[in-house]
N, C-alpha and C. Protein backbone atom coordinates (compact mmCIF):
# COMPACT_ATOMS: atom_id res chain seq x y z
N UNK A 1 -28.33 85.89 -21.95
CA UNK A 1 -29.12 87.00 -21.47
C UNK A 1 -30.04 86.50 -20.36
N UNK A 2 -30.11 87.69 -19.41
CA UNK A 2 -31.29 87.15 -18.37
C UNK A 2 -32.45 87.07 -18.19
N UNK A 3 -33.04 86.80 -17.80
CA UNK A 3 -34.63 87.17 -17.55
C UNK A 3 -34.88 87.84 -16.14
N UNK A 4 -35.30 89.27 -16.90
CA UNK A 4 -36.11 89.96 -15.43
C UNK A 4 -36.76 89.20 -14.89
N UNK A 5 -36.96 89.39 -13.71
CA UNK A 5 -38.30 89.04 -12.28
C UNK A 5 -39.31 90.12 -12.46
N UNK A 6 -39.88 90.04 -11.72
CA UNK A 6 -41.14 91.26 -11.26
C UNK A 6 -40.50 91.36 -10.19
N UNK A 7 -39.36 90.98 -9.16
CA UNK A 7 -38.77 91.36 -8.37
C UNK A 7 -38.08 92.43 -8.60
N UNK A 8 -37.05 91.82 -9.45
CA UNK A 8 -36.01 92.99 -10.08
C UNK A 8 -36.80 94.35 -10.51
N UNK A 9 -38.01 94.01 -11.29
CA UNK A 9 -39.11 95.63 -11.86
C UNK A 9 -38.81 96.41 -10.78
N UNK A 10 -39.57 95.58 -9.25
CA UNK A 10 -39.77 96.29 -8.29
C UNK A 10 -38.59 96.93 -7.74
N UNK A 11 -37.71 96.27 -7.76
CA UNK A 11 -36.44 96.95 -7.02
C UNK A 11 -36.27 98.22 -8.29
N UNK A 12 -35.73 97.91 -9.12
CA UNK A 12 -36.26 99.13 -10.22
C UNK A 12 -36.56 100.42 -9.75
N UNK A 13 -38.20 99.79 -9.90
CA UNK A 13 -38.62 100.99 -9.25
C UNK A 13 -38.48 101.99 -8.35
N UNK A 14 -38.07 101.10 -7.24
CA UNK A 14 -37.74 101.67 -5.87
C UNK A 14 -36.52 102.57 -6.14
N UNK A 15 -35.56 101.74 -6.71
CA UNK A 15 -34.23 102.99 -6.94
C UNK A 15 -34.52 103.89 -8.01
N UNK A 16 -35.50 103.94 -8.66
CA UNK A 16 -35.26 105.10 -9.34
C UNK A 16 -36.36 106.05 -8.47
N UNK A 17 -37.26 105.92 -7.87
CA UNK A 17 -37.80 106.75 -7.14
C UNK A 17 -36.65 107.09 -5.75
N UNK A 18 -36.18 106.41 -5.72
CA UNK A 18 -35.26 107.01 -4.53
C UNK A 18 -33.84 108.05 -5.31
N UNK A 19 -33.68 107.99 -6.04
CA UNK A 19 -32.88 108.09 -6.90
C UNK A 19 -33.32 109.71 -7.65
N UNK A 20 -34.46 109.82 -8.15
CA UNK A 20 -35.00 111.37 -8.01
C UNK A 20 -34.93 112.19 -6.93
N UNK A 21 -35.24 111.86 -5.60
CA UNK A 21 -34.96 112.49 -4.50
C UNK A 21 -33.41 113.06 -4.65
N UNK A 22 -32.43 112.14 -4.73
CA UNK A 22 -31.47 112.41 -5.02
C UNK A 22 -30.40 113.65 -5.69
N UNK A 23 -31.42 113.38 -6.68
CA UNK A 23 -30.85 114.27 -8.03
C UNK A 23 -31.71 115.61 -7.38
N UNK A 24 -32.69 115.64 -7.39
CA UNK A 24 -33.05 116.93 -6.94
C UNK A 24 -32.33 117.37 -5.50
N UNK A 25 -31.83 116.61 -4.87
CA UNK A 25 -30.61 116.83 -3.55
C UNK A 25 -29.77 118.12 -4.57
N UNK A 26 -29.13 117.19 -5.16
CA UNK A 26 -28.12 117.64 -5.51
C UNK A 26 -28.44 118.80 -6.72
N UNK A 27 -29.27 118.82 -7.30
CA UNK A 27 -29.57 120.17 -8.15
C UNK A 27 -29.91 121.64 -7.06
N UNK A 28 -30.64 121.30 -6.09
CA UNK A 28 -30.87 122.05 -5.05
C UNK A 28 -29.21 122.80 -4.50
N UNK A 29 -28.61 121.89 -4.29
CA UNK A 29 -27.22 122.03 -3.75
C UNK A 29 -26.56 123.06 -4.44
N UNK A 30 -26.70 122.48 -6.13
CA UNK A 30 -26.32 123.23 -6.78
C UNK A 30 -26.56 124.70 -7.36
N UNK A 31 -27.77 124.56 -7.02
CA UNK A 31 -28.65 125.88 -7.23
C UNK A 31 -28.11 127.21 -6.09
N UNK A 32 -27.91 126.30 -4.72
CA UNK A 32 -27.41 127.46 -3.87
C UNK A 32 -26.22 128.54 -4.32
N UNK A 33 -25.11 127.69 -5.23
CA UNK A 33 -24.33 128.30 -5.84
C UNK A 33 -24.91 129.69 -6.26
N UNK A 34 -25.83 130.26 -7.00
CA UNK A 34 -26.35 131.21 -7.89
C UNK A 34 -26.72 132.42 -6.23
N UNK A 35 -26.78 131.83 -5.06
CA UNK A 35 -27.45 132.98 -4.51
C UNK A 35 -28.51 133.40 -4.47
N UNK A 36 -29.20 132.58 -5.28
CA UNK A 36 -30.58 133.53 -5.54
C UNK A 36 -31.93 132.94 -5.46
N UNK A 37 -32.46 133.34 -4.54
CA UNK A 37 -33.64 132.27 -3.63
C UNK A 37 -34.72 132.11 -5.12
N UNK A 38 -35.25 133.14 -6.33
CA UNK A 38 -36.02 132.43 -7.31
C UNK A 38 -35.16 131.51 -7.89
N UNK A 39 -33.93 131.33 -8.07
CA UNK A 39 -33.34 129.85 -9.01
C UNK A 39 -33.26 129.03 -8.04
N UNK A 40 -33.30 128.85 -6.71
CA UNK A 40 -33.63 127.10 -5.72
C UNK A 40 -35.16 127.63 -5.48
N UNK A 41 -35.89 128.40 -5.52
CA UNK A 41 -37.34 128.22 -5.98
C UNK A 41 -37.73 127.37 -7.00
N UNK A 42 -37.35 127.95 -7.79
CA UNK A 42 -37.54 127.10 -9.16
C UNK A 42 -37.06 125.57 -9.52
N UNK A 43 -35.85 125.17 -8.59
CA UNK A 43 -35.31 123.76 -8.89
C UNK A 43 -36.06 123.25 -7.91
N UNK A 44 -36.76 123.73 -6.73
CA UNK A 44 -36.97 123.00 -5.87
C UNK A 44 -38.49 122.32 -6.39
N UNK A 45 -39.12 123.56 -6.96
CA UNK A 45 -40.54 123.12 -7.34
C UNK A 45 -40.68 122.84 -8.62
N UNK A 46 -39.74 123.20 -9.54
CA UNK A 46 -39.93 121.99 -10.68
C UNK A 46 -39.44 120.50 -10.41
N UNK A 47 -38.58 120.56 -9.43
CA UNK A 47 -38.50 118.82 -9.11
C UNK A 47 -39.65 118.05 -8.20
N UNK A 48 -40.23 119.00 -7.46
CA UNK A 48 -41.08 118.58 -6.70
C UNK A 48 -42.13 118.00 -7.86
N UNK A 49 -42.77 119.51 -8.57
CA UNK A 49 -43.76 118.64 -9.74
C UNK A 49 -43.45 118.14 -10.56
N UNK A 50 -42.24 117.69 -10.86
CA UNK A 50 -41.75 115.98 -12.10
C UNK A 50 -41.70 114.91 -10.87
N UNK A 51 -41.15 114.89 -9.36
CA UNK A 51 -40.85 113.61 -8.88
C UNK A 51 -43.29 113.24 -8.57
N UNK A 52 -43.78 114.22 -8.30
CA UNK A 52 -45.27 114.32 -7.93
C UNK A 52 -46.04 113.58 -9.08
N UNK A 53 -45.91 114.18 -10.12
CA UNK A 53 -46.57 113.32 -11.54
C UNK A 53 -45.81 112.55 -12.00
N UNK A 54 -44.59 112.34 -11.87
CA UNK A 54 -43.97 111.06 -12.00
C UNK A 54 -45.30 109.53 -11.65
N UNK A 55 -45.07 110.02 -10.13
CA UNK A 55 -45.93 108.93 -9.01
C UNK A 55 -47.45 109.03 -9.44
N UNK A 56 -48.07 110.15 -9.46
CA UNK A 56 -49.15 110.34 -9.78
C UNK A 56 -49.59 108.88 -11.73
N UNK A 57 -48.46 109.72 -12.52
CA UNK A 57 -48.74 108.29 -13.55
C UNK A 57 -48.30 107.24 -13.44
N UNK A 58 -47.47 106.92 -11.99
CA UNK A 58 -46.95 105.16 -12.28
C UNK A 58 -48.45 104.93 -11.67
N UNK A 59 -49.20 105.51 -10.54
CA UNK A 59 -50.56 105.14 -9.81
C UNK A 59 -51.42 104.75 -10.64
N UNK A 60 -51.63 105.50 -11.98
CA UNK A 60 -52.62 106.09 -12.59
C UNK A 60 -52.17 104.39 -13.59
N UNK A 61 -51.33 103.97 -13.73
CA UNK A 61 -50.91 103.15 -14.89
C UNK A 61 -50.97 101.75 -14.39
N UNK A 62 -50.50 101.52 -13.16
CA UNK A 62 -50.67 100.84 -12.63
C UNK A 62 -52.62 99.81 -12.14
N UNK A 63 -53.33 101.07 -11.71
CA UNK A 63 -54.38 100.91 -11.65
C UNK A 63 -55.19 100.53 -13.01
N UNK A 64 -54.56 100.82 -14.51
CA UNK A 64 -55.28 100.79 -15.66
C UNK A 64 -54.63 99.31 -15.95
N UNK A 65 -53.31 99.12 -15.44
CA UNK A 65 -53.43 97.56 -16.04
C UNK A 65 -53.64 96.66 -15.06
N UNK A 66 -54.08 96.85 -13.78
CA UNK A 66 -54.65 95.52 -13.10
C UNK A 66 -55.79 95.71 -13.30
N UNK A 67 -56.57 96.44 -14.09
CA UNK A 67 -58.16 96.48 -14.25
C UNK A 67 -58.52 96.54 -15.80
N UNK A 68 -57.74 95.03 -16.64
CA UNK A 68 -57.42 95.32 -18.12
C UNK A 68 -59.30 95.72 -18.34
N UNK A 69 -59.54 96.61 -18.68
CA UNK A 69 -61.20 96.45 -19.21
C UNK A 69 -61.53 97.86 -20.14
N UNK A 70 -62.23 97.81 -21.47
CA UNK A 70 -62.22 99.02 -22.02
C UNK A 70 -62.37 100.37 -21.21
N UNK A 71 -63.23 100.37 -20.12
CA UNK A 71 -63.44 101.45 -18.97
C UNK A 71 -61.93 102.03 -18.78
N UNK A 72 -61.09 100.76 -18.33
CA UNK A 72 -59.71 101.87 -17.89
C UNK A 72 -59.02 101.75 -18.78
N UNK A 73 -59.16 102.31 -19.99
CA UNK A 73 -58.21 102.75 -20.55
C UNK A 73 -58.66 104.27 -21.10
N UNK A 74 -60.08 104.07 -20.98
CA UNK A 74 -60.47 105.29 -20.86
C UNK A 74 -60.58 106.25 -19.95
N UNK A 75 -60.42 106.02 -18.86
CA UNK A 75 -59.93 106.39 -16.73
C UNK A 75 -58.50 106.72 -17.36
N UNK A 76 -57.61 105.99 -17.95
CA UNK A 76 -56.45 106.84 -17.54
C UNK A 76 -56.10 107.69 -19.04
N UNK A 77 -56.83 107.21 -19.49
CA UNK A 77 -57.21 108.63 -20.31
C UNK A 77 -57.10 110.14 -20.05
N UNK A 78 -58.65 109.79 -19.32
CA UNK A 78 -58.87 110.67 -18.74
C UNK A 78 -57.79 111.79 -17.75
N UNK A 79 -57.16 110.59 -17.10
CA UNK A 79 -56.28 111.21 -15.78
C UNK A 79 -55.29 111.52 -16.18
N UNK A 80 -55.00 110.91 -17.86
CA UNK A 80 -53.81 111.98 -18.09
C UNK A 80 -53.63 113.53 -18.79
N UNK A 81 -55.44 113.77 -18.92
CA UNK A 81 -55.64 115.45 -19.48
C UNK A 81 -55.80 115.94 -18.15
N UNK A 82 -56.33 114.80 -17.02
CA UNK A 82 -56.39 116.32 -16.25
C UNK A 82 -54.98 116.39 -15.25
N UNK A 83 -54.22 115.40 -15.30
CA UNK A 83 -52.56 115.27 -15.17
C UNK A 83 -51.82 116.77 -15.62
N UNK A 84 -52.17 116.49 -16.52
CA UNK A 84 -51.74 117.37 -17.61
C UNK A 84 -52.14 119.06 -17.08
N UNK A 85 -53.48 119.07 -17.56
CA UNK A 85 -54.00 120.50 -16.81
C UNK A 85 -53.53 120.98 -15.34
N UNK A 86 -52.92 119.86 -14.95
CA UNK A 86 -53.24 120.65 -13.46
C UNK A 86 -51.92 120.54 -13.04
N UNK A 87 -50.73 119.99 -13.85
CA UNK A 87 -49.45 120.42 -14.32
C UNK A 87 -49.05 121.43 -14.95
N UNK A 88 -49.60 122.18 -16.11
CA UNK A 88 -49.98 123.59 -16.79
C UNK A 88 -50.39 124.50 -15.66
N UNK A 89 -51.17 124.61 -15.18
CA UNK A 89 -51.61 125.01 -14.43
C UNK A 89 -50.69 125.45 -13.13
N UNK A 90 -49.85 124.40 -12.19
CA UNK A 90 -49.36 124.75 -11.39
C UNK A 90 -47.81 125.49 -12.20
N UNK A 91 -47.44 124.93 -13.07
CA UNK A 91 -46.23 125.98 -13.33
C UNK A 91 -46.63 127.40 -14.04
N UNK A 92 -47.62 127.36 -14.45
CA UNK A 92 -47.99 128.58 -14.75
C UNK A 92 -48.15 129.57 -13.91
N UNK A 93 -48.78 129.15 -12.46
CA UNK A 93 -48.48 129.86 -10.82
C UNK A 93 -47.51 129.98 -10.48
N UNK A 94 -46.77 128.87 -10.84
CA UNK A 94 -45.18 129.33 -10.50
C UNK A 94 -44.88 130.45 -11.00
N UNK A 95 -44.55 130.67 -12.22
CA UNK A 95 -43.97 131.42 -13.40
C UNK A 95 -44.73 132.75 -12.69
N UNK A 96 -45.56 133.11 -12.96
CA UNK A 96 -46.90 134.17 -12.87
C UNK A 96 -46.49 134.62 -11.12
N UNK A 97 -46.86 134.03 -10.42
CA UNK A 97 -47.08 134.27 -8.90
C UNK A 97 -46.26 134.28 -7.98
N UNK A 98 -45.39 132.49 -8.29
CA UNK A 98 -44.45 132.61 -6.91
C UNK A 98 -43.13 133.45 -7.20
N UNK A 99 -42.52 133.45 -8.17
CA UNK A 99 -41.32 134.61 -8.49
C UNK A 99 -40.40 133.54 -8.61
N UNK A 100 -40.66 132.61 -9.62
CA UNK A 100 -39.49 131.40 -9.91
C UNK A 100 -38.65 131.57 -11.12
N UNK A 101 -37.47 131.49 -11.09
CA UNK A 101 -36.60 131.56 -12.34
C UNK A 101 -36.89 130.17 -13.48
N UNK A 102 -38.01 130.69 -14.41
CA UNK A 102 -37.98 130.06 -15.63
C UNK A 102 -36.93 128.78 -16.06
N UNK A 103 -35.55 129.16 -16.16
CA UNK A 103 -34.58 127.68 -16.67
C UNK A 103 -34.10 127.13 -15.38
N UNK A 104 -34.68 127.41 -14.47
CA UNK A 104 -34.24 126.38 -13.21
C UNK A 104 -35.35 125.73 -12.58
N UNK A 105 -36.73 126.48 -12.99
CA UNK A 105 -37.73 125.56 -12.95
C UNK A 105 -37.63 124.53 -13.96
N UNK A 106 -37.14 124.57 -15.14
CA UNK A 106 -36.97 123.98 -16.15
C UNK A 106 -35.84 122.34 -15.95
N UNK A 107 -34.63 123.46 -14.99
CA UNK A 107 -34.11 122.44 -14.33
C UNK A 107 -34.32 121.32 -13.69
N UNK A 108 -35.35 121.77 -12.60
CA UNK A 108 -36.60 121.10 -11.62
C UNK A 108 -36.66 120.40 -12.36
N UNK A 109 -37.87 120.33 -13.24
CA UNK A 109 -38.57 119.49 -14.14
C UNK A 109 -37.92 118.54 -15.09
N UNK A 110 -36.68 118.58 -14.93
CA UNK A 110 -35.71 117.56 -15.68
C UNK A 110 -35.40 116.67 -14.83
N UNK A 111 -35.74 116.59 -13.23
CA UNK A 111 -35.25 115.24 -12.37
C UNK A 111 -35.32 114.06 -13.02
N UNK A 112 -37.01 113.69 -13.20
CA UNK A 112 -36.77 112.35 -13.71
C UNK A 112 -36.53 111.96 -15.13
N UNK A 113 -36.81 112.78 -15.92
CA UNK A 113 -35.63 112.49 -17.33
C UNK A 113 -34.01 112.10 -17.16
N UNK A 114 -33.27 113.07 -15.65
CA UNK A 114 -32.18 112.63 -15.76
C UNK A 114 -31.82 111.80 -15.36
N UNK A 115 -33.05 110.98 -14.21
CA UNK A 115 -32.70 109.90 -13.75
C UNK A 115 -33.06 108.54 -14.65
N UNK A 116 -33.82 108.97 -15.82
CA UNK A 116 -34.00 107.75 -16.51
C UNK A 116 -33.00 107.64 -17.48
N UNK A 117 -32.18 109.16 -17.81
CA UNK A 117 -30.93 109.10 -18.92
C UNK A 117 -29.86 107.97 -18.18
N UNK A 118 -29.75 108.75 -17.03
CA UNK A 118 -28.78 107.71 -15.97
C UNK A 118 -28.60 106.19 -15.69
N UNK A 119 -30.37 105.93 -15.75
CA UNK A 119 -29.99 104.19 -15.62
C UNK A 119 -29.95 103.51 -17.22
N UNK A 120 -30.37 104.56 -17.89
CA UNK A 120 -30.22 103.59 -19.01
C UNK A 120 -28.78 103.29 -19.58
N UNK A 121 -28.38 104.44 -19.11
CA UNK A 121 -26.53 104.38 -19.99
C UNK A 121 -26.23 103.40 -19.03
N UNK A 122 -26.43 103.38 -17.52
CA UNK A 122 -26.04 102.32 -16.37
C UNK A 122 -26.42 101.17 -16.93
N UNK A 123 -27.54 100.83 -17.09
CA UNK A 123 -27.79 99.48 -17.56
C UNK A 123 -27.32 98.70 -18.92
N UNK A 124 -26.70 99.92 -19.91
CA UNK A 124 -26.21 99.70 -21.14
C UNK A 124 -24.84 99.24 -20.83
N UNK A 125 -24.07 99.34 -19.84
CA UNK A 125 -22.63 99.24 -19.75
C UNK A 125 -22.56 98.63 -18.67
């Protein structure tokens, strides 16, 4: 067996953030199929806010462990209720305001779950 780098993490990282872009490419693509501007409403901006707080908590996580100290763990505490709220919050505008189809926002919001289903079966085989 090998031993990761912190190189390899990083490359990691990089492809799976490049790699969401991706998938939401192609859910978008797919969405055109339906015709119907609220279902690529909805894939476009539920992927937008999973690839957004994706980044928002690697920042948020990142910053709590190069600063190991009781303070940040209570900082990202913090940043993950108001993560949270202001994730509630924007799909609830969606839903309510912009005129988005519910299971394709739903769709949206599955980018990076599917990109983490993806590398793991990848990395399993």
């Amino acid at each position: 067996m090998t031993k990761l780098t912190e190189k390899d993490d990083d490359r990691l990282l990089s492809a799976l953030a490049r790699r969401n872009w991706y998938i939401l490419a192609g859910l978008t693509l797919l969405s055109v199929v339906w015709q119907s501007m609220p279902v690529t409403k909805g894939v476009v901006a539920g992927g937008l806010l999973a690839i957004l707080a994706n980044g928002w908590r690697h920042r948020a996580l990142i910053k709590t462990l190069s600063n190991p100290t009781p303070g940040a763990a209570r900082g990202f505490q913090l940043s993950f209720i108001v993560r949270l709220a202001a994730l509630g919050a924007a799909i609830f505008l969606l839903l309510v305001k912009a005129d988005v189809h519910p299971l394709a926002l739903t769709a949206g919001l599955s980018v990076v779950v599917i990109n983490l289903l993806w590398t793991t079966v990848r990395r399993m085989f």
